[in-house]
PDB file of N, CA and C in Angstrom:
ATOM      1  N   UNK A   1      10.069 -93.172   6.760  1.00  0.00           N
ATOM      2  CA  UNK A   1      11.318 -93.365   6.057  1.00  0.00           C
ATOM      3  C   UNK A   1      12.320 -92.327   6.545  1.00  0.00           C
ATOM      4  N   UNK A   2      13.421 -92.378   6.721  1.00  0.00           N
ATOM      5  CA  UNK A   2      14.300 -91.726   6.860  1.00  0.00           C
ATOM      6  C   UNK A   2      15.691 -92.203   6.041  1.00  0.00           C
ATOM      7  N   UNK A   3      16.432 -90.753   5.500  1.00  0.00           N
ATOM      8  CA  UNK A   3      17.791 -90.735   4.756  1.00  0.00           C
ATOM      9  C   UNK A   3      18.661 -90.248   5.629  1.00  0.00           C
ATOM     10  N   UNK A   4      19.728 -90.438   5.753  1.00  0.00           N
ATOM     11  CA  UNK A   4      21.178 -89.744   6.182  1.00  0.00           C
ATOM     12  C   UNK A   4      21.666 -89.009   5.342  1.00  0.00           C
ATOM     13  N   UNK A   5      22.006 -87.663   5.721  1.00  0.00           N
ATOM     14  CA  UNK A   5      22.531 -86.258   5.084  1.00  0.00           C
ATOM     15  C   UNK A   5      24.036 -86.059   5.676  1.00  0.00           C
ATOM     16  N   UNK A   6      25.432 -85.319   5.084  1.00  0.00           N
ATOM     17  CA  UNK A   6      25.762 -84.376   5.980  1.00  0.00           C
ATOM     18  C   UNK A   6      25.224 -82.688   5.320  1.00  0.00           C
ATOM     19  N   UNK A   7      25.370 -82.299   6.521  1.00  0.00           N
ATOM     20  CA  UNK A   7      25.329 -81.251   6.171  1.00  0.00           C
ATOM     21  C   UNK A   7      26.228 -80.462   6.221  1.00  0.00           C
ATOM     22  N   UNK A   8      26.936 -79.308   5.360  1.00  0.00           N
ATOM     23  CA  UNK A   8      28.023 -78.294   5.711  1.00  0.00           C
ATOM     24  C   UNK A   8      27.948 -77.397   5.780  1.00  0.00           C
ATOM     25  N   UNK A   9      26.884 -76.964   4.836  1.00  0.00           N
ATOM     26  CA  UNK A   9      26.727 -75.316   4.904  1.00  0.00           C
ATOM     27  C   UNK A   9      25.512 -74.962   5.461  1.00  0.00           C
ATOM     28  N   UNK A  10      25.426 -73.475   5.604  1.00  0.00           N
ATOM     29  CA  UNK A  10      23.991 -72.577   5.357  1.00  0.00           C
ATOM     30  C   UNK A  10      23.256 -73.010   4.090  1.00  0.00           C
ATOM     31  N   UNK A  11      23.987 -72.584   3.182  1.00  0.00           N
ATOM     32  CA  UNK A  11      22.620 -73.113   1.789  1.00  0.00           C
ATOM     33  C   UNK A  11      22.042 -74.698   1.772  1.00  0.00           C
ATOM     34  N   UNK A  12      22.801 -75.172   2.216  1.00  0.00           N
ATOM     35  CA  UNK A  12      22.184 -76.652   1.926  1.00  0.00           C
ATOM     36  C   UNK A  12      20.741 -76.612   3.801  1.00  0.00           C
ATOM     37  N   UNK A  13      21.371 -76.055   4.266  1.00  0.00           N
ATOM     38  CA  UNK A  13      19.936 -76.036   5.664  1.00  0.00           C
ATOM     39  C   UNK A  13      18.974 -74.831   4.699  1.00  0.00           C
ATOM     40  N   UNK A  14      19.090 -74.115   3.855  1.00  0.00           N
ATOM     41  CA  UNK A  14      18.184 -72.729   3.472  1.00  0.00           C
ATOM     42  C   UNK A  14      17.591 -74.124   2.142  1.00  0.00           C
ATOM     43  N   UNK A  15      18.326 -74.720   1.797  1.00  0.00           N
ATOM     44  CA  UNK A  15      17.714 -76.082   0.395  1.00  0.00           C
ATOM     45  C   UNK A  15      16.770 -76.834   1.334  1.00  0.00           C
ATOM     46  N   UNK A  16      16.850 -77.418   2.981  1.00  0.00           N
ATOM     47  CA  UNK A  16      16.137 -78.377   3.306  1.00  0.00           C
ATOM     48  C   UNK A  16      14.425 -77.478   3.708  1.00  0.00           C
ATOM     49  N   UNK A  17      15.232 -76.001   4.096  1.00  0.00           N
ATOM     50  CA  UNK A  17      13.710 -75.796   4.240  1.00  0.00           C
ATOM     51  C   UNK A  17      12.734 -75.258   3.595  1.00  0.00           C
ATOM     52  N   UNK A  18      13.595 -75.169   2.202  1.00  0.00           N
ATOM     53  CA  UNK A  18      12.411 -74.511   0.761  1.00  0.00           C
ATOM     54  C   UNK A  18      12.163 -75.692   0.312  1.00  0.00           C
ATOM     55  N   UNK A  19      12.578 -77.155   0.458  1.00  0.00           N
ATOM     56  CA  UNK A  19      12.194 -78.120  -0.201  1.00  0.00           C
ATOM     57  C   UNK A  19      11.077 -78.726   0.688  1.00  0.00           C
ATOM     58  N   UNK A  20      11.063 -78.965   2.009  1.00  0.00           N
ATOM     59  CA  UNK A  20      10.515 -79.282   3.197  1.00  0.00           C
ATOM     60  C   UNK A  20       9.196 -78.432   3.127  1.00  0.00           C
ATOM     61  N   UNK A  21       9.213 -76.658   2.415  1.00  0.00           N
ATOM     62  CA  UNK A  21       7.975 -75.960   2.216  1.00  0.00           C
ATOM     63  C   UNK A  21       7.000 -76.885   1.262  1.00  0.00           C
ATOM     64  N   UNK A  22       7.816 -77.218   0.217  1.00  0.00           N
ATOM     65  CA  UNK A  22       6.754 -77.820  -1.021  1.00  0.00           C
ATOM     66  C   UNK A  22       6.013 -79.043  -0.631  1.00  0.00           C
ATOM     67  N   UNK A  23       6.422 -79.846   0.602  1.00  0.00           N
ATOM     68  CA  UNK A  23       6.068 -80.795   1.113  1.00  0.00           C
ATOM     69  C   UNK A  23       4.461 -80.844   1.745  1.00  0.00           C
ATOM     70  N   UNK A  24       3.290 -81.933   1.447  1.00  0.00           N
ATOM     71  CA  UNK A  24       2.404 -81.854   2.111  1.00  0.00           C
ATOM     72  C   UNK A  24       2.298 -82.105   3.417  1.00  0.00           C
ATOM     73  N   UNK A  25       3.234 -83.154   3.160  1.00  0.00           N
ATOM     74  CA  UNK A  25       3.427 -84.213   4.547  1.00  0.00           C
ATOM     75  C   UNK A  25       4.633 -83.352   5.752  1.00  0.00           C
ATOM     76  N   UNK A  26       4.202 -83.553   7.305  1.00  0.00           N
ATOM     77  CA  UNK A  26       5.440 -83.615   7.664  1.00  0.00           C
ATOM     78  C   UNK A  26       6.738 -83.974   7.505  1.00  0.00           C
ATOM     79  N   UNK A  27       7.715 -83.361   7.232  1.00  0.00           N
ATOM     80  CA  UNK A  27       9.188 -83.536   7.519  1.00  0.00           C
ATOM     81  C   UNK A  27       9.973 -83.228   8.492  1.00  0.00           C
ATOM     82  N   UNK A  28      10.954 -83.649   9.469  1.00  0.00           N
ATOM     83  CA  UNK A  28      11.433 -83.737  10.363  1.00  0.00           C
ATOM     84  C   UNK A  28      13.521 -83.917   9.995  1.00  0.00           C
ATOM     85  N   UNK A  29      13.888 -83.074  10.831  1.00  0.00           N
ATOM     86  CA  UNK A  29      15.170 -83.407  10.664  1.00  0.00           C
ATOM     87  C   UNK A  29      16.025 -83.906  12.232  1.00  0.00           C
ATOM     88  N   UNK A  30      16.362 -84.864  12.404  1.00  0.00           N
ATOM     89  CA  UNK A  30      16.605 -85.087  13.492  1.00  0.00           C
ATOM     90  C   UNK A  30      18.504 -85.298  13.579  1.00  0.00           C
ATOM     91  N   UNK A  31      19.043 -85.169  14.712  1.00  0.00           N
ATOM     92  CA  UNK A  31      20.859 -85.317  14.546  1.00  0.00           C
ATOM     93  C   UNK A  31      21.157 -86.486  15.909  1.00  0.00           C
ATOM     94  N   UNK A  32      22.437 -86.465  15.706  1.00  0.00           N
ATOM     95  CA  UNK A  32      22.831 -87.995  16.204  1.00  0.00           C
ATOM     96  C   UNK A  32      22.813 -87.640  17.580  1.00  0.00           C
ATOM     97  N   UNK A  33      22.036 -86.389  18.567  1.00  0.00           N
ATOM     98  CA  UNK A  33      21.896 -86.156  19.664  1.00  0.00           C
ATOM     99  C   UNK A  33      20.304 -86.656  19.967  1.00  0.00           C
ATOM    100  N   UNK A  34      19.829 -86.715  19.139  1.00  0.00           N
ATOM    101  CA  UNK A  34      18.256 -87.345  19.312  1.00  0.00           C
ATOM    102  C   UNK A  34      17.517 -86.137  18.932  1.00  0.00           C
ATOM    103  N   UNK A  35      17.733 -84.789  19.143  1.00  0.00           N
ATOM    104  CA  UNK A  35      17.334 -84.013  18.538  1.00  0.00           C
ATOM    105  C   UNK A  35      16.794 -83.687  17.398  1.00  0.00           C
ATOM    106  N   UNK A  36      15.347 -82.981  17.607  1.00  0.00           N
ATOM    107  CA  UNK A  36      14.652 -82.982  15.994  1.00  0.00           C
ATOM    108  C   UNK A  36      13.928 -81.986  15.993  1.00  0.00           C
ATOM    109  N   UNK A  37      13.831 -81.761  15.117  1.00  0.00           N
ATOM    110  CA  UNK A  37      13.278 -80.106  14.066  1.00  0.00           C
ATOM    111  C   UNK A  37      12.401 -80.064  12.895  1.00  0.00           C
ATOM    112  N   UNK A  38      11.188 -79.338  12.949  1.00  0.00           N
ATOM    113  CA  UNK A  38      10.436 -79.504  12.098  1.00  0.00           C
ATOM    114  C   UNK A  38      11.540 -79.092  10.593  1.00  0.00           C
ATOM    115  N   UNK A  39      11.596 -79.812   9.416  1.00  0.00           N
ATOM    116  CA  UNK A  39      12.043 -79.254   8.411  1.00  0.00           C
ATOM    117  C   UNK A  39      11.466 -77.768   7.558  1.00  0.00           C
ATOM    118  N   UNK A  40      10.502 -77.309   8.284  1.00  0.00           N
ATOM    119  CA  UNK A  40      10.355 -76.379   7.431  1.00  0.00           C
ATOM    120  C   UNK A  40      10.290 -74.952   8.141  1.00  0.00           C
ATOM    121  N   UNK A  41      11.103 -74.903   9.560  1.00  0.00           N
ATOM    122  CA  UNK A  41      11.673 -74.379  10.827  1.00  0.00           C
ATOM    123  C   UNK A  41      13.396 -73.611  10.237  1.00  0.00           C
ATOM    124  N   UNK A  42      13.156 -72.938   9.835  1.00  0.00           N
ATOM    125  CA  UNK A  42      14.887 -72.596   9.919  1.00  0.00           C
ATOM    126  C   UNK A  42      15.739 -72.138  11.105  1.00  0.00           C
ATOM    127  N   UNK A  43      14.892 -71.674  12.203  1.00  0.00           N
ATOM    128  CA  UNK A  43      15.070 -71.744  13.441  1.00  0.00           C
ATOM    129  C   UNK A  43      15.542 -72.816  14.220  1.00  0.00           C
ATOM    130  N   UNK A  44      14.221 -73.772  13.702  1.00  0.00           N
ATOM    131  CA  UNK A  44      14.321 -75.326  14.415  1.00  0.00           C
ATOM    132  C   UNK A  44      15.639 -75.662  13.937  1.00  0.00           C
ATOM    133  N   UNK A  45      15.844 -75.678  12.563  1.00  0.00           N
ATOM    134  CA  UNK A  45      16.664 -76.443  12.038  1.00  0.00           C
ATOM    135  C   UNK A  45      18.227 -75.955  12.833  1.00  0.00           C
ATOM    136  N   UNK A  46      18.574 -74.491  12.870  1.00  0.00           N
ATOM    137  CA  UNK A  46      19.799 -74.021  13.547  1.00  0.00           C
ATOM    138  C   UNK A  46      20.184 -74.428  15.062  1.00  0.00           C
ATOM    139  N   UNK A  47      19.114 -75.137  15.693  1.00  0.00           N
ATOM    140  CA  UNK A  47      19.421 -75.726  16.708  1.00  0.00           C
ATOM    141  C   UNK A  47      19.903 -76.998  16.661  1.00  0.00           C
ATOM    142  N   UNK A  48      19.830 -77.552  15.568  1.00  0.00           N
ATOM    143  CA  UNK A  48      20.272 -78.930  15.407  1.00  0.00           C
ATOM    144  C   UNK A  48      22.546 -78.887  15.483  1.00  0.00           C
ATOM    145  N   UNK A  49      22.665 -79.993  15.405  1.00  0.00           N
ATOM    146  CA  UNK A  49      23.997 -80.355  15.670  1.00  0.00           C
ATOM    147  C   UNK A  49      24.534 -80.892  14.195  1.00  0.00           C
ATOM    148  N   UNK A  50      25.022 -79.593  13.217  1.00  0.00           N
ATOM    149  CA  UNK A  50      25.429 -80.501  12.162  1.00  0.00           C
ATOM    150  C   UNK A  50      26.924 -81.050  11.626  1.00  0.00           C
ATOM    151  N   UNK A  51      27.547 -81.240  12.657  1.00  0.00           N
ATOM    152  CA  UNK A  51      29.170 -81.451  13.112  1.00  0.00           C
ATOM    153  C   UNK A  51      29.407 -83.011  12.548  1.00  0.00           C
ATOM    154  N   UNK A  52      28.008 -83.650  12.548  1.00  0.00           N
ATOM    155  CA  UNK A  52      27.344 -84.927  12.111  1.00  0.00           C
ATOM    156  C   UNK A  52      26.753 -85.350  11.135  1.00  0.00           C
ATOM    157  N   UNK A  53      26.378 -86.384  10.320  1.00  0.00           N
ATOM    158  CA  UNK A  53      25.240 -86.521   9.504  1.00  0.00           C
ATOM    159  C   UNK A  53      24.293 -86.390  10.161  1.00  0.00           C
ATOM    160  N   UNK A  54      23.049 -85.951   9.674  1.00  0.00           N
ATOM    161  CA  UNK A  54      21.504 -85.647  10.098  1.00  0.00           C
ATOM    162  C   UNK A  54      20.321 -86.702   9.683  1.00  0.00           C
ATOM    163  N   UNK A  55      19.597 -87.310  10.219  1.00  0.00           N
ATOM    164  CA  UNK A  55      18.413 -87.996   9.405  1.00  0.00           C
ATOM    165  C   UNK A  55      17.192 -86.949   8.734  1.00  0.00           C
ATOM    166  N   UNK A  56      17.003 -87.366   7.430  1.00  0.00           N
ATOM    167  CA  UNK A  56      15.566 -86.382   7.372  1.00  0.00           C
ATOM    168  C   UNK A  56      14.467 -87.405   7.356  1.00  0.00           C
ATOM    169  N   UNK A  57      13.364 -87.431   7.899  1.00  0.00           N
ATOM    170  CA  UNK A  57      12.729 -88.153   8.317  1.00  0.00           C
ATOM    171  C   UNK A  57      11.313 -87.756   7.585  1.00  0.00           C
ATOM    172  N   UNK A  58       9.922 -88.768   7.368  1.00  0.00           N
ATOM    173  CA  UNK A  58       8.506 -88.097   6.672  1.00  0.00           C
ATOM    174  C   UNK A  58       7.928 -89.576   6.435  1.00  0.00           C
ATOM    175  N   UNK A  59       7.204 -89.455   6.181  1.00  0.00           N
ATOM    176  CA  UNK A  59       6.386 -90.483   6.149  1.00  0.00           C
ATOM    177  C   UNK A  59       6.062 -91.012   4.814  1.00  0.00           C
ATOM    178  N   UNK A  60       6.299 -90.175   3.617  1.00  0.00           N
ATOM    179  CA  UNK A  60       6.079 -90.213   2.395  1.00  0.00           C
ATOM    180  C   UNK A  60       7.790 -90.292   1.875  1.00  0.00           C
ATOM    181  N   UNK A  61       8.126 -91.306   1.387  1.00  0.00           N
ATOM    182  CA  UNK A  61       9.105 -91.442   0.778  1.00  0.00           C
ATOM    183  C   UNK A  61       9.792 -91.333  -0.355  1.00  0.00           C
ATOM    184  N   UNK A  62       9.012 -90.429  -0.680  1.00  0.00           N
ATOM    185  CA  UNK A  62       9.185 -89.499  -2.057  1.00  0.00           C
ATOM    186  C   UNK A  62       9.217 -88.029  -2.167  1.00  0.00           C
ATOM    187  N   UNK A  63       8.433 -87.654  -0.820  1.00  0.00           N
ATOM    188  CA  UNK A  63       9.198 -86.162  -0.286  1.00  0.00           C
ATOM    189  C   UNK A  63      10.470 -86.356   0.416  1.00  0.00           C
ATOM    190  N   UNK A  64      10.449 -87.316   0.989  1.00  0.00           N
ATOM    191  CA  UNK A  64      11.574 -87.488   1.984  1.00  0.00           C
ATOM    192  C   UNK A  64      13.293 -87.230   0.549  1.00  0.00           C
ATOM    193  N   UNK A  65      12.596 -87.825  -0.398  1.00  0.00           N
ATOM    194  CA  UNK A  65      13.891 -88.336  -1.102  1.00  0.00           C
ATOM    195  C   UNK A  65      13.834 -86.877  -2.110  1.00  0.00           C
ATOM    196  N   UNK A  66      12.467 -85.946  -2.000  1.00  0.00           N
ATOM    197  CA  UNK A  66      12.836 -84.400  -2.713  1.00  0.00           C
ATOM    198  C   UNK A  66      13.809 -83.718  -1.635  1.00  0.00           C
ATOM    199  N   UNK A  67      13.222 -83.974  -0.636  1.00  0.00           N
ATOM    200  CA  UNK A  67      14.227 -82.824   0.397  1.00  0.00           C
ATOM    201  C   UNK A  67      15.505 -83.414   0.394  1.00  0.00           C
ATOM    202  N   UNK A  68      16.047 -84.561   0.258  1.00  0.00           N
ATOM    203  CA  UNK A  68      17.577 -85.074   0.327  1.00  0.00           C
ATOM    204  C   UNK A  68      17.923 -84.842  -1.029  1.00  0.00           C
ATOM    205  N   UNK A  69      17.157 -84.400  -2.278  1.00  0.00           N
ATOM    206  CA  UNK A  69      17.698 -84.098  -3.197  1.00  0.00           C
ATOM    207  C   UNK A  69      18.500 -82.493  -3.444  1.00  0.00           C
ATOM    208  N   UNK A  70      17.874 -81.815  -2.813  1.00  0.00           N
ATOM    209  CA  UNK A  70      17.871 -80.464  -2.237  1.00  0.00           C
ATOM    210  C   UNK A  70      18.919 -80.406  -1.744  1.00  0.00           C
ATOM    211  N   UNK A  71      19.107 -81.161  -0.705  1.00  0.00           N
ATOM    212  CA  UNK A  71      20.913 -81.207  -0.350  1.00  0.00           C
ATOM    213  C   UNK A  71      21.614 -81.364  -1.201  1.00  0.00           C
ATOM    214  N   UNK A  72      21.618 -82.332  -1.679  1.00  0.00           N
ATOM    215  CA  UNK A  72      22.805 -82.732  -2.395  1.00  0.00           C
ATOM    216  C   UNK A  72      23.079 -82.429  -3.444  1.00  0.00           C
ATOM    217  N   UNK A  73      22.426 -81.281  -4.186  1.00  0.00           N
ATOM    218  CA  UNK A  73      22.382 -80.119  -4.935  1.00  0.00           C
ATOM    219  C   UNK A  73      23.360 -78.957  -4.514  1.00  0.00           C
TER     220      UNK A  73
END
């Protein structure tokens, strides 16, 4: 499953990867360059392109939809 995010700030990337921690499952954040980042990478994640909306991506669609809640908080 994957959601579409934007992102604007620092806190909302510091929200994807404390929410992305609580996660069992992989999460992935990928940007409209094809580029992707483990979500629970804050490293990974600062390499991403967020000039764009972002997909967050997981396989479980109920973490997927905790970590997009996290944003949009």
């Amino acid at each position: 499953m994957t959601k579409p995010v934007k992102v604007t700030c620092f806190k909302q990337v510091h929200n994807i990867v404390t929410a992305a921690a609580q996660c069992r499952r992989e999460i992935s954040v990928q940007d409209l360059k094809g580029a992707v980042a483990d979500a629970k990478s804050i490293l990974g994640l600062m390499n991403l392109d967020f000039s764009q909306p972002v997909e967050i991506c997981g396989e479980d669609p109920a973490e997927v939809e905790h970590v997009y809640n996290a944003v949009r908080h």
